[in-house]
C-alpha atoms as a PDB file:
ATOM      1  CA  UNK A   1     -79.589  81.616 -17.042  1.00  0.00           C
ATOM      2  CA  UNK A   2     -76.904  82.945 -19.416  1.00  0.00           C
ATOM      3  CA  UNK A   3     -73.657  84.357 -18.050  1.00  0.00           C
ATOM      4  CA  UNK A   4     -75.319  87.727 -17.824  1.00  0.00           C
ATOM      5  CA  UNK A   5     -77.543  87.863 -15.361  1.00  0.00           C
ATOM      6  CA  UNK A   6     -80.767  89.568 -15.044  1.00  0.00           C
ATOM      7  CA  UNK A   7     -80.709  92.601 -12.518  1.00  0.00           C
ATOM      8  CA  UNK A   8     -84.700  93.508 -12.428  1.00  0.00           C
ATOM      9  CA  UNK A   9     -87.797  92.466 -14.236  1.00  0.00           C
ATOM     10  CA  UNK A  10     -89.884  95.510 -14.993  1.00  0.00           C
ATOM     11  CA  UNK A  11     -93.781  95.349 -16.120  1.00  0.00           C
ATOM     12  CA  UNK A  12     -96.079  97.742 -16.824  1.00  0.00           C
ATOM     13  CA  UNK A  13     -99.624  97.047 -16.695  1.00  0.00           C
ATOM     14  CA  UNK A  14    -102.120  98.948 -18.324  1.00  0.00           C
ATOM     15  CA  UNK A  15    -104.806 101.079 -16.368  1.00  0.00           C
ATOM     16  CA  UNK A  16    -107.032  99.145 -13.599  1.00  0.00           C
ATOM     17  CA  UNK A  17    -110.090  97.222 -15.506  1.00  0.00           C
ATOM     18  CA  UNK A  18    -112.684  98.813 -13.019  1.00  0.00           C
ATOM     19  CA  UNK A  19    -112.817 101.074 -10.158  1.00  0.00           C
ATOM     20  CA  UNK A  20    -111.301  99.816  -6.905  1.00  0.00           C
ATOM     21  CA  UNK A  21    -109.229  96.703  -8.542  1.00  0.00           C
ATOM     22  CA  UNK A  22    -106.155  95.662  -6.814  1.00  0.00           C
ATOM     23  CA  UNK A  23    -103.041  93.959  -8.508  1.00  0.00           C
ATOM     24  CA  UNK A  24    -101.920  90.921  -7.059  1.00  0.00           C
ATOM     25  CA  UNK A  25     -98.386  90.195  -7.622  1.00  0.00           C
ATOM     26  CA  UNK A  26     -96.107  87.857  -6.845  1.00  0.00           C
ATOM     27  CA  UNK A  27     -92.936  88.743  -4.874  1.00  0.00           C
ATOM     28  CA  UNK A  28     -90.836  85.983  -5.660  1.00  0.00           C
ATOM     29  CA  UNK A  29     -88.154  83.527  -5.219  1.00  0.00           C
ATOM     30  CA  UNK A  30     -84.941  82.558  -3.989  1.00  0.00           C
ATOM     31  CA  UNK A  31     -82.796  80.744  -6.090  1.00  0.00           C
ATOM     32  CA  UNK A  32     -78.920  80.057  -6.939  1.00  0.00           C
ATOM     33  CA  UNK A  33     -80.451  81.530 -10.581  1.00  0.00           C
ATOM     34  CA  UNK A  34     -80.732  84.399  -8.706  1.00  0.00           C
ATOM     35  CA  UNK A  35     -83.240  85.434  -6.182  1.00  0.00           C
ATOM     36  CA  UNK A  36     -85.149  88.467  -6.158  1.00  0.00           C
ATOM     37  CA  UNK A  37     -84.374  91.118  -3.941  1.00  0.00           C
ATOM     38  CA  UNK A  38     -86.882  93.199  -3.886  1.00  0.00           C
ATOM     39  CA  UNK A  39     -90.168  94.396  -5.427  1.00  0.00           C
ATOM     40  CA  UNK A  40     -91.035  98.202  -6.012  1.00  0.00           C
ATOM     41  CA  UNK A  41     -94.287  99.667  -7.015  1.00  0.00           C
ATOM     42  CA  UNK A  42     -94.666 102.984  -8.762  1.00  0.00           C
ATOM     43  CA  UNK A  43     -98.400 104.416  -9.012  1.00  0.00           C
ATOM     44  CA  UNK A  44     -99.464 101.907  -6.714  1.00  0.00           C
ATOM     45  CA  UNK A  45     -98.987 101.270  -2.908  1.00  0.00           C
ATOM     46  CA  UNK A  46     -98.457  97.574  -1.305  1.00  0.00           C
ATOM     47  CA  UNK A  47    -101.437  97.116   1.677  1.00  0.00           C
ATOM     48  CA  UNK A  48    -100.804  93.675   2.536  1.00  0.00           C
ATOM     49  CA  UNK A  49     -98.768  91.053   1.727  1.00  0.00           C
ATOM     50  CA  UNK A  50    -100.256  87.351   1.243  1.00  0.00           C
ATOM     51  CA  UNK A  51     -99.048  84.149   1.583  1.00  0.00           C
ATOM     52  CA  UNK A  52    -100.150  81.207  -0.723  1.00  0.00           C
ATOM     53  CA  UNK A  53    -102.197  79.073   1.314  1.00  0.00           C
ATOM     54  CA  UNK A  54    -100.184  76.016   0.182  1.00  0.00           C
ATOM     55  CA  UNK A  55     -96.934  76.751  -0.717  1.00  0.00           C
ATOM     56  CA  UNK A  56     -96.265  79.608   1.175  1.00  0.00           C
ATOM     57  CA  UNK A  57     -95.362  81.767  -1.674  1.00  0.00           C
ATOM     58  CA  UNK A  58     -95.742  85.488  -0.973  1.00  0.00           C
ATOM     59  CA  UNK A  59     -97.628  88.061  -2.777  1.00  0.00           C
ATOM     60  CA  UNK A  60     -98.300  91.956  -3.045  1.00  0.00           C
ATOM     61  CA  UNK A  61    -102.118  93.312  -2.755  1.00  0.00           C
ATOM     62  CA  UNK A  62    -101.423  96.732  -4.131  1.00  0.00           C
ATOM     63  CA  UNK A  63    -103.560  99.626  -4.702  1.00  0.00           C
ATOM     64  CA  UNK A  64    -103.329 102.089  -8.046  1.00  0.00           C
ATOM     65  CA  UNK A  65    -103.229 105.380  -6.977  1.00  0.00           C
ATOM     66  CA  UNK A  66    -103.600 107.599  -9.859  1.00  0.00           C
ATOM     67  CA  UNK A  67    -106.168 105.494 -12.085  1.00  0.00           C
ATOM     68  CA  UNK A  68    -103.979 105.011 -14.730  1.00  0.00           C
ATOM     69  CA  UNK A  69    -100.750 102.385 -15.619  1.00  0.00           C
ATOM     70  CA  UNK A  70     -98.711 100.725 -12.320  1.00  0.00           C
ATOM     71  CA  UNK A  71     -95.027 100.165 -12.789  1.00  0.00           C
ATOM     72  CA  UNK A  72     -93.593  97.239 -11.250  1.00  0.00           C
ATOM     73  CA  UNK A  73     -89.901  96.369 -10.977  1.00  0.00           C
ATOM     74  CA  UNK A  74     -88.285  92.444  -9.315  1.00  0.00           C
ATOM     75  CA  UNK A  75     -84.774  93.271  -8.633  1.00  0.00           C
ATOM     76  CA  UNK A  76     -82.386  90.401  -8.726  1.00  0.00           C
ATOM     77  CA  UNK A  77     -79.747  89.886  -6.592  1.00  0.00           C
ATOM     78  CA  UNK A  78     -76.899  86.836  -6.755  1.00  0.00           C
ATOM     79  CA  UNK A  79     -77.644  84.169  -4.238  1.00  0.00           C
ATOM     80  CA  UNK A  80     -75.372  81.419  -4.610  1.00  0.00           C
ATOM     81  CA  UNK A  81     -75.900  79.502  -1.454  1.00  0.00           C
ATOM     82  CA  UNK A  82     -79.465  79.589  -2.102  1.00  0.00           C
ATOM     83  CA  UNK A  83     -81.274  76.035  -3.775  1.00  0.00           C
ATOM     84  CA  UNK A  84     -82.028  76.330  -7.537  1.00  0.00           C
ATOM     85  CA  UNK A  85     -85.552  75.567  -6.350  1.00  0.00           C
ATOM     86  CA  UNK A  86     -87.765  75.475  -3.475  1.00  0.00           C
ATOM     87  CA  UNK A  87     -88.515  72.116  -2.395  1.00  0.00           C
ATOM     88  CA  UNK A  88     -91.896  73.337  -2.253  1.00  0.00           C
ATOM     89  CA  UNK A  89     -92.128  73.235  -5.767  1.00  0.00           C
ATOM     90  CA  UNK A  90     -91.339  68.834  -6.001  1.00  0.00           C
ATOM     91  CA  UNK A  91     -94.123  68.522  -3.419  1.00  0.00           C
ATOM     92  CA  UNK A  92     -97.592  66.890  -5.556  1.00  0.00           C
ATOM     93  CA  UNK A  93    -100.820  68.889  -4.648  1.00  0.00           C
ATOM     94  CA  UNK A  94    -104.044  67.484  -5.208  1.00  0.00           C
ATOM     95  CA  UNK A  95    -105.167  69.990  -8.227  1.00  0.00           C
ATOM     96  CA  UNK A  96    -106.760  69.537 -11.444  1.00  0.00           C
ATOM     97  CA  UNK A  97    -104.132  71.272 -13.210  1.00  0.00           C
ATOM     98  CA  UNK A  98    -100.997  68.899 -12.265  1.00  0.00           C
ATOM     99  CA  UNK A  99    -102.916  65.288 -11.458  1.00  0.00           C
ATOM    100  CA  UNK A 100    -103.026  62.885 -14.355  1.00  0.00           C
ATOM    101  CA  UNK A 101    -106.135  61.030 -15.238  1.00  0.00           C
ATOM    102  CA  UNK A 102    -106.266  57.098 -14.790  1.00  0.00           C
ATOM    103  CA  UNK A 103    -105.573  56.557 -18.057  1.00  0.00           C
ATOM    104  CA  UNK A 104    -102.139  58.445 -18.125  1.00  0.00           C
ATOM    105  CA  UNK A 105    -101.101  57.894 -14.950  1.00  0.00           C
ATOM    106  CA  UNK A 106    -100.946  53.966 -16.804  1.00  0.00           C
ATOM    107  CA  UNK A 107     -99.702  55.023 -19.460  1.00  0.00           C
ATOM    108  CA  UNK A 108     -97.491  56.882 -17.485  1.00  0.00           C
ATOM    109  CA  UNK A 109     -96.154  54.110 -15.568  1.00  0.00           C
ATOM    110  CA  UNK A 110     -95.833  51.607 -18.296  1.00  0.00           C
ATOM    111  CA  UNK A 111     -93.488  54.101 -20.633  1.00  0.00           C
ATOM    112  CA  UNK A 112     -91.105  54.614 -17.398  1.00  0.00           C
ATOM    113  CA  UNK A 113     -90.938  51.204 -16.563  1.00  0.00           C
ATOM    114  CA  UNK A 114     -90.680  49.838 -20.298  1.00  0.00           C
ATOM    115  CA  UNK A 115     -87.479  52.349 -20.415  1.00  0.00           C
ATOM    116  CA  UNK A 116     -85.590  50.489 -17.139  1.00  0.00           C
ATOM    117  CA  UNK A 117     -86.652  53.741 -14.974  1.00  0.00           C
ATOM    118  CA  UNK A 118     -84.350  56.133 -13.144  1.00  0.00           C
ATOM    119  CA  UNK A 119     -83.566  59.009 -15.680  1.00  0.00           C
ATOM    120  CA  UNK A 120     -83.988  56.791 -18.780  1.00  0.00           C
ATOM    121  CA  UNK A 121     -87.533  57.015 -17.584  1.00  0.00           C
ATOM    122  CA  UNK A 122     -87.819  60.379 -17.382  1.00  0.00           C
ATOM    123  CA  UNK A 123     -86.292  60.862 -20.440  1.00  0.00           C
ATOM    124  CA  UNK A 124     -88.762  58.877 -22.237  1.00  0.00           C
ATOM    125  CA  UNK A 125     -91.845  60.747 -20.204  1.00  0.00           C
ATOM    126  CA  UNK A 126     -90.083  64.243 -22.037  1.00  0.00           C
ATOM    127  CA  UNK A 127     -90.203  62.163 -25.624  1.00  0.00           C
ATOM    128  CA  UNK A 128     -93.522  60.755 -24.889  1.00  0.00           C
ATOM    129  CA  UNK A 129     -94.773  64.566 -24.114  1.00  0.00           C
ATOM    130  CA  UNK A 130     -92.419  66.307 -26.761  1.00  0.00           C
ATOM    131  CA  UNK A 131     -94.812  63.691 -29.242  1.00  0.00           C
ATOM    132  CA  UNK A 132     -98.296  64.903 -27.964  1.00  0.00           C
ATOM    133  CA  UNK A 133     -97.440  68.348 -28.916  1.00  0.00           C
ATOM    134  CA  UNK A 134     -97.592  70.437 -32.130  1.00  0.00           C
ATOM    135  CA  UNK A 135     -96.828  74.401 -30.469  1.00  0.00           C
ATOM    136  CA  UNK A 136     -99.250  76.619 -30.806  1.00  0.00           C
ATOM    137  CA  UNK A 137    -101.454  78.970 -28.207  1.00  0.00           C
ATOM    138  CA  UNK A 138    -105.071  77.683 -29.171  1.00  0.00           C
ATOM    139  CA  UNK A 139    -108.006  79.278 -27.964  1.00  0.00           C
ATOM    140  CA  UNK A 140    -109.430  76.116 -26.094  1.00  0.00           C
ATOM    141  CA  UNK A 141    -106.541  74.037 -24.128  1.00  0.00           C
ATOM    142  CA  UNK A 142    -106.223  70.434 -24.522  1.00  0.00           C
ATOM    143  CA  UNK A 143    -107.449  70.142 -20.687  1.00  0.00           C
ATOM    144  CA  UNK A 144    -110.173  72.861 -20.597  1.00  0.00           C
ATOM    145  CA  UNK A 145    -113.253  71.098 -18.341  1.00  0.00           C
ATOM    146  CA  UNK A 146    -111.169  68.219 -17.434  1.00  0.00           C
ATOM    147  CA  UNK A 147    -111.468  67.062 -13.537  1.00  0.00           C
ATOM    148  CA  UNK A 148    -107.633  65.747 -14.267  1.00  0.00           C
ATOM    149  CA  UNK A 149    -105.093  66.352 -16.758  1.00  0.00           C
ATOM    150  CA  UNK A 150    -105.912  63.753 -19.605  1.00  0.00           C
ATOM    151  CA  UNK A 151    -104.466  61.374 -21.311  1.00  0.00           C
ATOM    152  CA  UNK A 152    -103.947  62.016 -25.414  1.00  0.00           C
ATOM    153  CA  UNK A 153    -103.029  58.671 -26.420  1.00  0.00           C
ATOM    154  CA  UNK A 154    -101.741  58.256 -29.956  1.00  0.00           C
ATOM    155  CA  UNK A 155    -103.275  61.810 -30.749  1.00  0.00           C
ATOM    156  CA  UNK A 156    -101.594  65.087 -31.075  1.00  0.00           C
ATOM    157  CA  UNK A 157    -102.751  68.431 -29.380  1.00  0.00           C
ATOM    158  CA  UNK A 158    -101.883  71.892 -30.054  1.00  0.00           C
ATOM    159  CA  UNK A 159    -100.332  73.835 -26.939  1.00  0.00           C
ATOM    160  CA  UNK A 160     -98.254  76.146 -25.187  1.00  0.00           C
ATOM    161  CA  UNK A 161     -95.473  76.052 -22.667  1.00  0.00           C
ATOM    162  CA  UNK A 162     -98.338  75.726 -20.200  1.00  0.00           C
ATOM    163  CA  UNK A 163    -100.155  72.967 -21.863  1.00  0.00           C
ATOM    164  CA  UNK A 164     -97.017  71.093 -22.627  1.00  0.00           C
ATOM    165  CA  UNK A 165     -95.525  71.448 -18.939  1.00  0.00           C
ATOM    166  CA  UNK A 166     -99.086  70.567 -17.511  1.00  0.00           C
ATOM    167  CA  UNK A 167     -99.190  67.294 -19.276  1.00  0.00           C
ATOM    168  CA  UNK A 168     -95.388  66.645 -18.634  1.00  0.00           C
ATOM    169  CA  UNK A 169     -95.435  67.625 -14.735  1.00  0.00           C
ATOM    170  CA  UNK A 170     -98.396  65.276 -14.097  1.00  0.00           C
ATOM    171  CA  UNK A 171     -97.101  62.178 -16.473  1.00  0.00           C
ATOM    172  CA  UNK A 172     -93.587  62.784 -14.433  1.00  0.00           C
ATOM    173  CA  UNK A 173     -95.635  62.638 -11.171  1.00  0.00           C
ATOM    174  CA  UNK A 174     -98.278  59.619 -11.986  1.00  0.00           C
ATOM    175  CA  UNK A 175     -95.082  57.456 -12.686  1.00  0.00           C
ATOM    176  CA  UNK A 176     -93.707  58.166  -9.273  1.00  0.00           C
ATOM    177  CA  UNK A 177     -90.723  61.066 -10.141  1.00  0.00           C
ATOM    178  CA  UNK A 178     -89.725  64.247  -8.044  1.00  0.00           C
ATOM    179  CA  UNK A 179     -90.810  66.828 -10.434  1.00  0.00           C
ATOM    180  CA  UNK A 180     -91.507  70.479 -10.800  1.00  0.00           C
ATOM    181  CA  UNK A 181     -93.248  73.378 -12.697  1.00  0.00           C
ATOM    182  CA  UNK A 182     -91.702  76.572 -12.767  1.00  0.00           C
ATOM    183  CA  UNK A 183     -92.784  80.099 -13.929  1.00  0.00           C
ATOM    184  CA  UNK A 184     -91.147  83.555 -14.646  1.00  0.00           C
ATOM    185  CA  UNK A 185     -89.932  85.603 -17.787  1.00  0.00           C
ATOM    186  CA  UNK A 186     -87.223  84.513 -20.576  1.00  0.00           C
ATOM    187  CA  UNK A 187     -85.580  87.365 -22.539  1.00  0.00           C
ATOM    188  CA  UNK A 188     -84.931  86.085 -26.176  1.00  0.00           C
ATOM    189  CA  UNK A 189     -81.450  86.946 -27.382  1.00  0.00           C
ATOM    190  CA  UNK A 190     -82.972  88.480 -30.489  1.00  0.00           C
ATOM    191  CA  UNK A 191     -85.050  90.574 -28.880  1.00  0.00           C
ATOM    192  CA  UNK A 192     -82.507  91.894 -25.927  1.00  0.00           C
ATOM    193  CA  UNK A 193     -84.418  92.939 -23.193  1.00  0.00           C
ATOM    194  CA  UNK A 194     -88.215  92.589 -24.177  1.00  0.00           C
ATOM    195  CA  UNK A 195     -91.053  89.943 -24.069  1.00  0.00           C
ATOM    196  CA  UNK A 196     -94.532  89.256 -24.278  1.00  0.00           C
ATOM    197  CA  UNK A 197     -95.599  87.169 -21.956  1.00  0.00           C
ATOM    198  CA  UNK A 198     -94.366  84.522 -19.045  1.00  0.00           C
ATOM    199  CA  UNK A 199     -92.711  80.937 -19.797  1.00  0.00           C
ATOM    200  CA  UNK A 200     -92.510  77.940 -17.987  1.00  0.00           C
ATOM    201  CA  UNK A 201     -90.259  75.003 -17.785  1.00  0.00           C
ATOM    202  CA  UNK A 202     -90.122  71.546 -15.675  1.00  0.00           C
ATOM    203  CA  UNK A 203     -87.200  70.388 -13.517  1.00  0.00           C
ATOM    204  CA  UNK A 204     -86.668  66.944 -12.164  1.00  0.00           C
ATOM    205  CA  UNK A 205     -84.785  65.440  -9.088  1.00  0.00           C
ATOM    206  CA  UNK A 206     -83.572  61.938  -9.409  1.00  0.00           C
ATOM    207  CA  UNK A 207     -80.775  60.199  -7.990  1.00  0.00           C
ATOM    208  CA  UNK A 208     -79.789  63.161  -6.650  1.00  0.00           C
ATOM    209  CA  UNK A 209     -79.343  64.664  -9.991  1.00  0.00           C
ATOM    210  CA  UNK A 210     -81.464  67.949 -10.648  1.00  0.00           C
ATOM    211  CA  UNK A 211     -82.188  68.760 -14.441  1.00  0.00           C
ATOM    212  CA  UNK A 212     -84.270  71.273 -16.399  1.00  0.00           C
ATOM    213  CA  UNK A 213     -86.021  70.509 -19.087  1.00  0.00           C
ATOM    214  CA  UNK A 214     -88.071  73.208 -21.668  1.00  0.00           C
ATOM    215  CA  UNK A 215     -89.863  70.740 -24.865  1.00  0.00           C
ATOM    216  CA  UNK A 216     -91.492  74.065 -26.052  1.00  0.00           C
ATOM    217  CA  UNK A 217     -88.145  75.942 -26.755  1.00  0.00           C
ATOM    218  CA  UNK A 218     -86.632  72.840 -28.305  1.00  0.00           C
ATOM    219  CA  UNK A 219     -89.713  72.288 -30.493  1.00  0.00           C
ATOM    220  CA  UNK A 220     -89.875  76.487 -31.681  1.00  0.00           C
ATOM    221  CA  UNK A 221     -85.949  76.074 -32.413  1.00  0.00           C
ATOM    222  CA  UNK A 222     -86.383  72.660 -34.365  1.00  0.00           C
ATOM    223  CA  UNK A 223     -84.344  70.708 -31.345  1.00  0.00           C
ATOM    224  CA  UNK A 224     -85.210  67.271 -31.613  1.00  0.00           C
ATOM    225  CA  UNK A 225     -84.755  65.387 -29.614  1.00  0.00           C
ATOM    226  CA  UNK A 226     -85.473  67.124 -26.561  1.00  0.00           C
ATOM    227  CA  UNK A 227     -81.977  67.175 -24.024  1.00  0.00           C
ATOM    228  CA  UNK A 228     -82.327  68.650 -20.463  1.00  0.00           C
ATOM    229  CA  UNK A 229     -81.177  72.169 -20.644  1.00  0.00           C
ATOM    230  CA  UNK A 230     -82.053  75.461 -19.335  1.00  0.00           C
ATOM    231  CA  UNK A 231     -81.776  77.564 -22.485  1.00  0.00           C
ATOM    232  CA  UNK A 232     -81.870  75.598 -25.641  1.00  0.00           C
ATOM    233  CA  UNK A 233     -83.455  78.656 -27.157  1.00  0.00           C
ATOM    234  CA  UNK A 234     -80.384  81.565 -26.513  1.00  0.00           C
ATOM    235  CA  UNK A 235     -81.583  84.196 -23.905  1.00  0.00           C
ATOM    236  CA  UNK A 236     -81.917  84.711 -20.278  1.00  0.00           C
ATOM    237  CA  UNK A 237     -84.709  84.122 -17.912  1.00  0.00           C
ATOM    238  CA  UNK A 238     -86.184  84.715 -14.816  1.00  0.00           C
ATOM    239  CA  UNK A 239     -87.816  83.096 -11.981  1.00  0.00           C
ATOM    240  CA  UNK A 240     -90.712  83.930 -10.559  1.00  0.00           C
ATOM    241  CA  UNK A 241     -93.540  80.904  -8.777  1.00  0.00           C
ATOM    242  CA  UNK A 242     -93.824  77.886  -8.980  1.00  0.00           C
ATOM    243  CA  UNK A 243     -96.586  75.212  -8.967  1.00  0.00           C
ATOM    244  CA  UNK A 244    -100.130  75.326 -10.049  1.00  0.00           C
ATOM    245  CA  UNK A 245    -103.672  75.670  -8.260  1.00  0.00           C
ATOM    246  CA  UNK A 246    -103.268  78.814  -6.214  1.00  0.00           C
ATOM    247  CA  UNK A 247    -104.939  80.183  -3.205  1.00  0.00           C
ATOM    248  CA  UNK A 248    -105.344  83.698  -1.804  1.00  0.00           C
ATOM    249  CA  UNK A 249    -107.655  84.735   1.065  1.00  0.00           C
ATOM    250  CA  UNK A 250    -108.242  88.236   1.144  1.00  0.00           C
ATOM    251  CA  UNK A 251    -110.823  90.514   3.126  1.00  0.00           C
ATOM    252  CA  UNK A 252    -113.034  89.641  -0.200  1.00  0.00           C
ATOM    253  CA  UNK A 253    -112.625  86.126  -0.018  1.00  0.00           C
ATOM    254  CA  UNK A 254    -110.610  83.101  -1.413  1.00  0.00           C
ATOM    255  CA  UNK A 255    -108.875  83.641  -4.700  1.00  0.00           C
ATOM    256  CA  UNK A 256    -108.354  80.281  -6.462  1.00  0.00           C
ATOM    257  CA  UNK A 257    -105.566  80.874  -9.549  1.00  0.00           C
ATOM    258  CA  UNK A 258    -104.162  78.583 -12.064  1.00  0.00           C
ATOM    259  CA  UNK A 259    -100.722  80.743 -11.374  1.00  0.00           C
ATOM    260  CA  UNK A 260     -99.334  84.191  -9.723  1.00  0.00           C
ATOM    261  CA  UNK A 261     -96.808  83.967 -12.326  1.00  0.00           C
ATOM    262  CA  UNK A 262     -97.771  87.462 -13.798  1.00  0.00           C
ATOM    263  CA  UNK A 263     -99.621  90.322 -11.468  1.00  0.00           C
ATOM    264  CA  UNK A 264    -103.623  89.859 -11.942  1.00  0.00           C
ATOM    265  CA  UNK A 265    -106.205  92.330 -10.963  1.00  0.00           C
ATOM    266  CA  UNK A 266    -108.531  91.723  -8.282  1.00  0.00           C
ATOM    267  CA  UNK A 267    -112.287  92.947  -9.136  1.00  0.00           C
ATOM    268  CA  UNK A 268    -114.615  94.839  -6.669  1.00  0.00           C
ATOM    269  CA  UNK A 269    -117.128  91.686  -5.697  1.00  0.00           C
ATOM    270  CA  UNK A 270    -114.961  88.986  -6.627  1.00  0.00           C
ATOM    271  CA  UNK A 271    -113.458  87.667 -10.073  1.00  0.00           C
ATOM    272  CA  UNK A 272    -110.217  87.736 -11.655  1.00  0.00           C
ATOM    273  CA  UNK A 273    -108.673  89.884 -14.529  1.00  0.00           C
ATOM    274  CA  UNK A 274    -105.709  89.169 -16.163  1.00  0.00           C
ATOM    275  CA  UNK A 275    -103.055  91.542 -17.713  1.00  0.00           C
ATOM    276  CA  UNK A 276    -104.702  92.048 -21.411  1.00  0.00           C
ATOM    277  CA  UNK A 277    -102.067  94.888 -22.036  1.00  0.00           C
ATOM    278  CA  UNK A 278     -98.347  95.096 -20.299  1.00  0.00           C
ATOM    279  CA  UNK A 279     -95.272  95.797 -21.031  1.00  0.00           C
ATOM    280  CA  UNK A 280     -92.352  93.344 -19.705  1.00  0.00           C
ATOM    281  CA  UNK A 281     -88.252  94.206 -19.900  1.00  0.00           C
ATOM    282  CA  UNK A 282     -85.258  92.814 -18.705  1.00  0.00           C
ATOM    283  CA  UNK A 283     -83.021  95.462 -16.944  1.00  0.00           C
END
């Protein structure tokens, strides 16, 4: 984070999709980046709090109460003694989102080991992903329908943060690093306080060296080639979760989620709806 730290995260959502939908939302981290504090709810009233049945993370089921817009606010707090990440987050799940194919966990392997390994390895796993990527938020990921996150080869795929991170995290993994996907909010400088949507970023933990690495903001800000570092693109950011394939059992039944990086509603019956309309400052 810059050297001015974020002191809340406020979204608004718009009204609830359909009659008796919930907002699930997560409640959070604690991190030397800062940790939040605290999560408040206006138009809307926390029932229960969930844990993720993996990871433990903890979430808000909360209720709208007037039918229209809730108003959520994460309040940050310093937390210096606190890790920079859960070690949660290093731990490999079995999911289709973060565990490579055959074919690139091979690949995988062979680029680390053709490199001399340790951190020249991972360093050639970022160039190898920072190659397979053009960015760009296409309609239909590189992954959709995939069993395991595939290998591209010699080809080149349009894609996100997400879709970059996804095939990063699980090439990091197949070769046999400590490595982890995180989720929350970054703040360009240009546009102060304000975004449009989450971000993610990968750290690694080797030879007891932690480092961060984000190949989407060096790619949108022409950095080549990709160097570990938490901002290359100025602004601040925000943690949030951490870690893909997400589970929630509520009195309607199991929730499975890509991510509880941004609040989702829960439908009457079952089924998921994401946040079409929000709006998400820094304060």
């Amino acid at each position: 984070m810059s050297d001015a730290p974020i002191a809340a995260v406020r979204v608004v959502t718009a009204p609830p999709p359909a009659p008796g939908a919930r907002l699930l939302a997560p409640l959070g981290l604690a991190s030397s980046l800062g940790s939040v504090a605290g999560l408040s709810v206006e138009d809307g009233r926390i029932v229960e709090t969930l844990a993720e049945l993996e990871t433990g993370q903890q979430a808000a089921l909360i209720a709208p109460e007037t039918g229209g817009p809730v108003m959520l606010t994460w309040r940050y707090a310093p937390a210096p003694d606190a890790p920079r990440y859960p070690d949660a987050a290093f731990r490999p799940r079995r999911s289709r989102w973060t565990e490579a194919a055959d074919d690139l966990a091979t690949a995988s392997r062979a680029i680390a080991e053709a490199s001399g390994g340790g951190a020249a390895g991972i360093a050639a796993l970022v160039a190898e992903a920072r190659a397979r990527f053009t960015y760009d938020h296409p309609e239909t990921r590189f992954n959709d329908g995939c069993a395991a996150v595939p290998y591209l080869g010699c080809g080149v795929a349009a894609g996100s943060c997400v879709d970059i991170n996804t095939y990063l995290v699980a090439s990091l993994r197949a070769a046999g690093y400590e490595a982890a996907y995180l989720y929350g909010y970054f703040f360009p400088a240009e546009k102060v306080d304000r975004c449009v949507d989450g971000h993610c970023w990968v750290a690694t933990r080797c030879d007891g060296e932690m480092l961060d690495w984000d190949i989407a903001h060096h790619i949108k800000a022409g950095l080549d080639p990709v160097r570990p570092a938490l901002n290359p693109r100025p602004g601040r950011r925000a943690l949030i979760s951490h870690s893909m394939g997400h589970r929630f059992a509520t009195a309607d039944g199991e929730f499975v989620l890509k991510l509880l990086g941004e609040p989702v509603w829960l439908l009457p019956g079952g089924g998921v709806a994401e946040l079409d309309q929000r709006e998400i400052r820094a304060l």
